[in-house]
C-alpha atoms as a PDB file:
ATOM      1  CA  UNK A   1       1.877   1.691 -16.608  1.00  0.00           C
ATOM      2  CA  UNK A   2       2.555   4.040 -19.425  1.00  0.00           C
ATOM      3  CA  UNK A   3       5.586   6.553 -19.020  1.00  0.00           C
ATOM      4  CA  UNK A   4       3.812   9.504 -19.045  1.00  0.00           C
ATOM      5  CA  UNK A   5       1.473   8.865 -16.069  1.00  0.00           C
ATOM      6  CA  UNK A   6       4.456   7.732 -13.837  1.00  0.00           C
ATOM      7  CA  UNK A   7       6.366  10.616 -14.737  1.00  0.00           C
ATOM      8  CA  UNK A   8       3.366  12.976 -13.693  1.00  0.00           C
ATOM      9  CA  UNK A   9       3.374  10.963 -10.294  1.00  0.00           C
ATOM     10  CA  UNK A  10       6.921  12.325 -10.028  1.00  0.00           C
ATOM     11  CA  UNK A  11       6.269  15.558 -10.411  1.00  0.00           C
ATOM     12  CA  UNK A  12       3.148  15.345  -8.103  1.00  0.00           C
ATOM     13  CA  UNK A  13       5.841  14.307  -5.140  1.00  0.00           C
ATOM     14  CA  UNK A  14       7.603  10.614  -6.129  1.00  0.00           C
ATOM     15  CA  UNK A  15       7.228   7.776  -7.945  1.00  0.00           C
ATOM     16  CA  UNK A  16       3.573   6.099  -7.828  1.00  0.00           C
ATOM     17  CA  UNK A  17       5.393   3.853  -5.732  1.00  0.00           C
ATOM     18  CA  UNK A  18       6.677   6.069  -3.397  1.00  0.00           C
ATOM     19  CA  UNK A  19       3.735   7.569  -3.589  1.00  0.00           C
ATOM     20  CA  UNK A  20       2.002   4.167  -1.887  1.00  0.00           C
ATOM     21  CA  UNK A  21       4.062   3.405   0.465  1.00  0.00           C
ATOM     22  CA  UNK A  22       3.805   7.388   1.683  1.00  0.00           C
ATOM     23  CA  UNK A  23      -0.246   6.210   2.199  1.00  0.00           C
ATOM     24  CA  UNK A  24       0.328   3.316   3.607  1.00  0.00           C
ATOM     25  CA  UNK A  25       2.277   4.515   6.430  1.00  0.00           C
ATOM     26  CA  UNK A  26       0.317   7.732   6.891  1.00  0.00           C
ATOM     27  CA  UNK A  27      -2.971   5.873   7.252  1.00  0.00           C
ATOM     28  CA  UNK A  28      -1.716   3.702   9.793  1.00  0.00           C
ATOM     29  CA  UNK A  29       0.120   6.605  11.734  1.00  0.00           C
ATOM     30  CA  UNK A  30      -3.736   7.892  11.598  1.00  0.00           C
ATOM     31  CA  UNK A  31      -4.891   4.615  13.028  1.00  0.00           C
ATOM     32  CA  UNK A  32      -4.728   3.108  16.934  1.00  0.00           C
ATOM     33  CA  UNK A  33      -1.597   0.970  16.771  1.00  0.00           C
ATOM     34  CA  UNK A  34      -3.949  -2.403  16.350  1.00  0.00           C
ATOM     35  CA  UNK A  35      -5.557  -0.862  13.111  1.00  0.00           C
ATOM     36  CA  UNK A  36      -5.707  -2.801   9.776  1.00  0.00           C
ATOM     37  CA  UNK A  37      -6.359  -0.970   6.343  1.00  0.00           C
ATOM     38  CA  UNK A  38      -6.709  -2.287   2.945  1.00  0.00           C
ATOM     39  CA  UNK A  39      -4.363  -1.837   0.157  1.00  0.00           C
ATOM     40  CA  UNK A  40      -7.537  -0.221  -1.661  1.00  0.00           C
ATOM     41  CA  UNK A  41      -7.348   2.639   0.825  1.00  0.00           C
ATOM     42  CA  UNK A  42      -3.556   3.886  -0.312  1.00  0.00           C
ATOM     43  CA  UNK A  43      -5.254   3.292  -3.521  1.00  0.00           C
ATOM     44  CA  UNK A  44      -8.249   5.648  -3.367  1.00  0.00           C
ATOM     45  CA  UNK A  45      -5.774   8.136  -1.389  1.00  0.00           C
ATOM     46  CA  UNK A  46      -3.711   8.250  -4.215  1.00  0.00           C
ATOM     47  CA  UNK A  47      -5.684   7.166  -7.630  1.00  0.00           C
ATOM     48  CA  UNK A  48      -9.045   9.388  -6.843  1.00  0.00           C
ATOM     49  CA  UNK A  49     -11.489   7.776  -9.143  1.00  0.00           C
ATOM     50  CA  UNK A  50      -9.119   5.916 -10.685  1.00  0.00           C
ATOM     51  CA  UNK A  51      -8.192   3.643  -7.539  1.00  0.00           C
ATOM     52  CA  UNK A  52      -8.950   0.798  -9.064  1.00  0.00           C
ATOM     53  CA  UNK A  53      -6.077   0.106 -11.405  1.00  0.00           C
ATOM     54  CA  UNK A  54      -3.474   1.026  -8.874  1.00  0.00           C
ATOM     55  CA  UNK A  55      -4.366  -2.186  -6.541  1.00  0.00           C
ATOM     56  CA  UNK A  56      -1.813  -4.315  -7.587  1.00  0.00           C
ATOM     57  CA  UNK A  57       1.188  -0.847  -7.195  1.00  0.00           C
ATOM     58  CA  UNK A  58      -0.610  -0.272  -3.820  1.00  0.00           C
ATOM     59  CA  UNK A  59      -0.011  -4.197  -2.266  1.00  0.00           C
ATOM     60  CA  UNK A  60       3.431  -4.103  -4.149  1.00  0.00           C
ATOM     61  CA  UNK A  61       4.100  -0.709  -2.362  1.00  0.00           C
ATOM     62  CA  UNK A  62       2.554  -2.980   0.900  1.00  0.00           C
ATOM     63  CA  UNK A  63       5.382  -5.638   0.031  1.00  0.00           C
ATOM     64  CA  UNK A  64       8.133  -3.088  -0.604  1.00  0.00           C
ATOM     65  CA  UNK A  65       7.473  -2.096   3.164  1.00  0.00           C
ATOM     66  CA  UNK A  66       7.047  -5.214   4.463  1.00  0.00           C
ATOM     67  CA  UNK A  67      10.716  -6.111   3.158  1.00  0.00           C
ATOM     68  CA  UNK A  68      11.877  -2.664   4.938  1.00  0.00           C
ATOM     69  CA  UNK A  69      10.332  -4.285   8.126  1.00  0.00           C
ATOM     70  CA  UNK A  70       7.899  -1.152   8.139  1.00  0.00           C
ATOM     71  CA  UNK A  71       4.240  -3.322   8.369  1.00  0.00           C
ATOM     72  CA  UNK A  72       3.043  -6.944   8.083  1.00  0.00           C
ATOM     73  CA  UNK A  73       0.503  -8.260   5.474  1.00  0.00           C
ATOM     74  CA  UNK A  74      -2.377 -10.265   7.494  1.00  0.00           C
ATOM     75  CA  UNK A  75      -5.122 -12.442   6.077  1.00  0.00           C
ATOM     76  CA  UNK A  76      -7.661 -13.662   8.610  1.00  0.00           C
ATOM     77  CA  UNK A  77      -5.967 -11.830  11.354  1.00  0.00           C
ATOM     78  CA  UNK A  78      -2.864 -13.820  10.879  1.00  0.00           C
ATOM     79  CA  UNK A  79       0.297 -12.225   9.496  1.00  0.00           C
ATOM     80  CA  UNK A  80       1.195 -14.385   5.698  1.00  0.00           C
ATOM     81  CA  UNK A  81       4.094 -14.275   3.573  1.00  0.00           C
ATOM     82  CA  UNK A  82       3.483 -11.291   1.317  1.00  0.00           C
ATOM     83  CA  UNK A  83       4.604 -13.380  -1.667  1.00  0.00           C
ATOM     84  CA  UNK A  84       2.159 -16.269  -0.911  1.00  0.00           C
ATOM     85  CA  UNK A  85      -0.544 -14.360  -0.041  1.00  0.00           C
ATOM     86  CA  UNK A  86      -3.744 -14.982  -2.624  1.00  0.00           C
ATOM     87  CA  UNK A  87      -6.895 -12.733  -2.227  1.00  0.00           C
ATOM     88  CA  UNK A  88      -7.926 -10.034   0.332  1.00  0.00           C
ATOM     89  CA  UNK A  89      -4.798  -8.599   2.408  1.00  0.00           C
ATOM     90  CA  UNK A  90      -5.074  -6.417   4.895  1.00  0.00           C
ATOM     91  CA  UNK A  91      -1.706  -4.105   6.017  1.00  0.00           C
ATOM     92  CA  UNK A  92      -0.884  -3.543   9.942  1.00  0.00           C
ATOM     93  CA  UNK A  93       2.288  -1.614  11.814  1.00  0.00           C
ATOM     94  CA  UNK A  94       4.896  -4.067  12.183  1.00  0.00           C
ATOM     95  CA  UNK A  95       5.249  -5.562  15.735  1.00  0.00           C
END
């Protein structure tokens, strides 16, 4: 990502990273406690129309907090090593 645009995502409130992770948490807080989302939706909350390049930051961000024992990364309804995980994710509250 070039300089510029990450140093406009600090002054809109944090890194882009932080930035994710923010989304993440505050669409599951929004969510019943069983609720799923999609990396894609911390994407579109933060990248507008330009959601689409900031998949891979958004399931980093999704890893970053899975580390921090914040959420678990699921595939098929079963939670998967974030670093293993190849294709769709989807991003639940830890439990």
């Amino acid at each position: 990502m070039a300089g510029g645009r990450d140093e406009g995502a600090q002054a809109q409130g944090g890194t882009l990273g932080q930035r994710l992770e923010a989304s993440i948490l505050a669409l599951l807080a929004a969510r019943a406690p069983t609720s799923t989302i999609c990396p894609s939706d911390a994407a579109r909350d933060v990248g507008d129309e330009n959601w689409r390049e900031l998949m891979e930051p958004a399931r980093q961000a999704a890893r970053r907090l899975v580390d921090a024992g914040e959420v678990e990364i699921t595939q098929g309804g079963s939670v998967v090593d974030p670093s293993a995980a190849k294709g769709p994710i989807r991003i639940r509250k830890a439990r």
